[in-house]
N, C-alpha and C. Protein backbone atom coordinates (compact mmCIF):
# COMPACT_ATOMS: atom_id res chain seq x y z
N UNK A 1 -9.19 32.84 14.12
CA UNK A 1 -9.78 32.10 15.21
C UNK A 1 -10.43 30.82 14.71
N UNK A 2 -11.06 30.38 13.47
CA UNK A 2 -11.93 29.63 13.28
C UNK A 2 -10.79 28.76 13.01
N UNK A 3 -9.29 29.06 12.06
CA UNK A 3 -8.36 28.54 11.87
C UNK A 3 -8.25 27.68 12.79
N UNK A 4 -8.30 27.99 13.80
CA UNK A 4 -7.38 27.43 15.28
C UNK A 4 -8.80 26.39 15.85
N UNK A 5 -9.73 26.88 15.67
CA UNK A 5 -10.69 25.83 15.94
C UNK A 5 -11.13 24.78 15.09
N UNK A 6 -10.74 24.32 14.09
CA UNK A 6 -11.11 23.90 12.76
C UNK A 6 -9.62 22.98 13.26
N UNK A 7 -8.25 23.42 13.12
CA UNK A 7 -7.15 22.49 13.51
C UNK A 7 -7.14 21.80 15.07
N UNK A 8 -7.59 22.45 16.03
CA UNK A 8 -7.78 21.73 17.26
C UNK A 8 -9.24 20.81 17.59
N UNK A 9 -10.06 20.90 16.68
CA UNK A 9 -10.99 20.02 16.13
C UNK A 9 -10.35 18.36 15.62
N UNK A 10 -9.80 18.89 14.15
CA UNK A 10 -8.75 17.64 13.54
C UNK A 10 -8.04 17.19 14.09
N UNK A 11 -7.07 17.93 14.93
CA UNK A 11 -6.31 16.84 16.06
C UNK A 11 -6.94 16.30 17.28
N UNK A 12 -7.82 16.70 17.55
CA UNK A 12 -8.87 16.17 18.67
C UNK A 12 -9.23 14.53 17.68
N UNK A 13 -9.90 14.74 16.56
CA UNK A 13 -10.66 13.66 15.98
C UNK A 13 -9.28 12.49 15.89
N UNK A 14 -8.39 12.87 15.35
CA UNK A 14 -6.93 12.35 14.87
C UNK A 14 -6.44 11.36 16.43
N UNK A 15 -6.20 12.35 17.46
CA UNK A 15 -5.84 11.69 18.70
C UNK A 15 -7.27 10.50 19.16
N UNK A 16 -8.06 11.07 19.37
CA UNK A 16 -9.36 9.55 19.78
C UNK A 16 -9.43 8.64 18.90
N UNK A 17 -9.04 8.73 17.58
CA UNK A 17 -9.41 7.96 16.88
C UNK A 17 -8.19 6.37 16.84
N UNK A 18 -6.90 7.28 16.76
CA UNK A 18 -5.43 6.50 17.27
C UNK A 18 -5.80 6.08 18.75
N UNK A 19 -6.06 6.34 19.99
CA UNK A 19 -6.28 5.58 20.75
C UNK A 19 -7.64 4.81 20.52
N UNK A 20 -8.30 5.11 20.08
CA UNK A 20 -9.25 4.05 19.60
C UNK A 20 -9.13 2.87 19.01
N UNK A 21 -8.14 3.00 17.91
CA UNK A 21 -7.98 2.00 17.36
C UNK A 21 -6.53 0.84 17.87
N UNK A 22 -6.69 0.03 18.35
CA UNK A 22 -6.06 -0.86 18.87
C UNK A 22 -5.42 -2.14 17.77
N UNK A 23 -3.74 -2.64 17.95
CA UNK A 23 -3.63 -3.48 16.55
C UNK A 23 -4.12 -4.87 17.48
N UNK A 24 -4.04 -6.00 16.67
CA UNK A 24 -4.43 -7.42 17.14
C UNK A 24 -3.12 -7.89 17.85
N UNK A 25 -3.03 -8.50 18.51
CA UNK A 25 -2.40 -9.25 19.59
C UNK A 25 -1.51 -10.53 18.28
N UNK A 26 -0.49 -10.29 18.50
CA UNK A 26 0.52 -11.02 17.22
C UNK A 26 -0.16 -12.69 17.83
N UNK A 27 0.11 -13.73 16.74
CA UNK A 27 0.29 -15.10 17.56
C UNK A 27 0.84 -15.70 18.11
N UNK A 28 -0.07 -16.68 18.50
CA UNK A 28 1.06 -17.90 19.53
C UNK A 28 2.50 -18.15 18.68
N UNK A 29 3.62 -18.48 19.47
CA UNK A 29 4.55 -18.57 18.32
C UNK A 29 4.50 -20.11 17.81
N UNK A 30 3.45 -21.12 17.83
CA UNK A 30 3.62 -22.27 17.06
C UNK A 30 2.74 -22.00 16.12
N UNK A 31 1.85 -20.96 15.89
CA UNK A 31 0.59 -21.00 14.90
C UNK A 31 0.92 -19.63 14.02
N UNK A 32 0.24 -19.60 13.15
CA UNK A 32 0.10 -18.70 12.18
C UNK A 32 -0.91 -17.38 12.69
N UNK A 33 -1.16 -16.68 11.87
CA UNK A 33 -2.23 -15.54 12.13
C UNK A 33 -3.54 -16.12 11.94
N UNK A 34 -3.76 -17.36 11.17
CA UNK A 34 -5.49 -17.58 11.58
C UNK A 34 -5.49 -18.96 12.21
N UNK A 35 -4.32 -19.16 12.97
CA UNK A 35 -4.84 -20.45 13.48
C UNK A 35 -4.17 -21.94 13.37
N UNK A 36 -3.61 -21.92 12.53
CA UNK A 36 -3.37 -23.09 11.70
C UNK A 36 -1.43 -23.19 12.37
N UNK A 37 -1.13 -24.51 12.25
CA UNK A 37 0.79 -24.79 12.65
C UNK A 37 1.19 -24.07 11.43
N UNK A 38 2.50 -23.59 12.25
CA UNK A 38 3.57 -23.06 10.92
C UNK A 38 3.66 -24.47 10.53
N UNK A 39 4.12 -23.58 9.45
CA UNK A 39 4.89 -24.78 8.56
C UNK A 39 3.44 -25.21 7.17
N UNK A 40 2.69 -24.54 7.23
CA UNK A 40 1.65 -24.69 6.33
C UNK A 40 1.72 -24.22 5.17
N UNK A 41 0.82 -23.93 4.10
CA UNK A 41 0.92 -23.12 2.67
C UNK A 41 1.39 -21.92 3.32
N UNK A 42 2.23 -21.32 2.03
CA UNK A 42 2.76 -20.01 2.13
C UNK A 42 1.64 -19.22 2.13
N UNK A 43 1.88 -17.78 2.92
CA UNK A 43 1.29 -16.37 2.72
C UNK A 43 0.71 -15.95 1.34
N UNK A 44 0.11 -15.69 0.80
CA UNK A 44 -0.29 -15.21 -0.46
C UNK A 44 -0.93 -16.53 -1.36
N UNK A 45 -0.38 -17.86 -0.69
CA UNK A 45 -0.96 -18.37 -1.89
C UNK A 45 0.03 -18.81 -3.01
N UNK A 46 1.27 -18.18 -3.16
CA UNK A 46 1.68 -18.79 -4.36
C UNK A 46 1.63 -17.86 -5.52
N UNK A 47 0.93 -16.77 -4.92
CA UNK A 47 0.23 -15.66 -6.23
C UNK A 47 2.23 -15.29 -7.37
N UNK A 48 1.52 -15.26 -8.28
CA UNK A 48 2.62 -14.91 -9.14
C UNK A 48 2.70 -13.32 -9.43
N UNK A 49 3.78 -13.06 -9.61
CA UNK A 49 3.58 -10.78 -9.60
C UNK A 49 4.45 -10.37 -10.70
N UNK A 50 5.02 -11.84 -11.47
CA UNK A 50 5.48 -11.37 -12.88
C UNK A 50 4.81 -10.35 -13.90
N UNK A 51 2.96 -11.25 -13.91
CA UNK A 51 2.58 -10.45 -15.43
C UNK A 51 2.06 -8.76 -14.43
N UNK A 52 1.98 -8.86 -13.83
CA UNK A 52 1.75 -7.03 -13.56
C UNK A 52 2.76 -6.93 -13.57
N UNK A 53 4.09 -6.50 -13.17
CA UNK A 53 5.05 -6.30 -13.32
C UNK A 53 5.36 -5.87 -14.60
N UNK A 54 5.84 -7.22 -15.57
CA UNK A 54 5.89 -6.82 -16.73
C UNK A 54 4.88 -5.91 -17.75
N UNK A 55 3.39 -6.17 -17.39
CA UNK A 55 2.89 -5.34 -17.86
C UNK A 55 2.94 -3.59 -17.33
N UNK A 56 3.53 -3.43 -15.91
CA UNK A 56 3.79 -2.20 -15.80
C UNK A 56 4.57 -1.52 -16.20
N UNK A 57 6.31 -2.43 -16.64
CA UNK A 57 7.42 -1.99 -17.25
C UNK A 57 6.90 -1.59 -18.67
N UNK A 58 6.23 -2.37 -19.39
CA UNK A 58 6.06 -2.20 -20.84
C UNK A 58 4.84 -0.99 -20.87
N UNK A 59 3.99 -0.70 -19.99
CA UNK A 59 3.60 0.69 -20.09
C UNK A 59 4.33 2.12 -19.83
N UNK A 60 5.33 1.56 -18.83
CA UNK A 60 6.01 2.76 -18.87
C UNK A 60 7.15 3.04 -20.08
N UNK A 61 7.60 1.65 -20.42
CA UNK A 61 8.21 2.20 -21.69
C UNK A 61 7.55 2.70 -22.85
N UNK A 62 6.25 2.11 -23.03
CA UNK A 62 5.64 3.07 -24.34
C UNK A 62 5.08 3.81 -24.03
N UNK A 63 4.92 4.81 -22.49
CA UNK A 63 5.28 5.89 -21.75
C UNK A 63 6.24 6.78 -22.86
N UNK A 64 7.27 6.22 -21.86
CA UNK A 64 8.52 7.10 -22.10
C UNK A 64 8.84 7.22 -24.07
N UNK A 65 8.58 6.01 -24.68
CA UNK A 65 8.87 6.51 -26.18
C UNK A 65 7.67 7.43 -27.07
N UNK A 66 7.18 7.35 -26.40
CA UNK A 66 5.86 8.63 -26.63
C UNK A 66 6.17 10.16 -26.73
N UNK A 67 6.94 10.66 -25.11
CA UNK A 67 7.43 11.25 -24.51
C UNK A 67 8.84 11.52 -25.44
N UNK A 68 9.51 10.62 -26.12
CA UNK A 68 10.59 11.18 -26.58
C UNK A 68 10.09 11.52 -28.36
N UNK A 69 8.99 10.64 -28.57
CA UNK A 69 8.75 11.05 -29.78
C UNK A 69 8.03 12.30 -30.21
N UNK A 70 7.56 12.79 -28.79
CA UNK A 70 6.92 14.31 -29.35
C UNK A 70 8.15 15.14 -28.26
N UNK A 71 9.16 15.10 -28.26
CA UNK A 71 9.93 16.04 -27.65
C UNK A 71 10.98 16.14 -28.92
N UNK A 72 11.18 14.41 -30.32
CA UNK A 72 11.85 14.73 -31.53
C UNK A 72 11.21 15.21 -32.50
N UNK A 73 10.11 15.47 -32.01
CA UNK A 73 9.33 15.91 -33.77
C UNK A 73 9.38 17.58 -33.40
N UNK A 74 8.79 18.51 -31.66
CA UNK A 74 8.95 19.53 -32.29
C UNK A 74 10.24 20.00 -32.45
N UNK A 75 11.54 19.98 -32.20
CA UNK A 75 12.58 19.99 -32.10
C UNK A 75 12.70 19.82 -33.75
């Protein structure tokens, strides 16, 4: 019983909370999201996503040769 009250609780909170929350109204179609004419600086800025990237590949590879070096030694 408490089961069933404890889950019809969470979906109670779950459902008010989704109609509660409402998304923003997209924009005019000559302007951007804060305002400004298309056609302005790009989204992000310009940000570059090379060095994480690469620094994520090169952790997972000395990950993985870690991983093969203690799977050749006890072997």
């Amino acid at each position: 019983m408490k089961k069933a009250i404890k889950f019809t609780a969470i979906l109670a909170i779950a459902l008010m909370t989704s109609l509660a929350i409402q998304a923003q109204n997209p924009p005019h179609p000559g302007q951007n999201g804060n305002g400004s004419n298309v056609g302005g600086a790009p989204v992000g800025g310009g940000a570059p996503i090379d060095g994480g990237v690469s620094l994520l590949m090169l952790l997972g590879a000395a990950y993985g040769a870690k991983k093969a070096y203690r799977i050749s030694r006890i072997k």
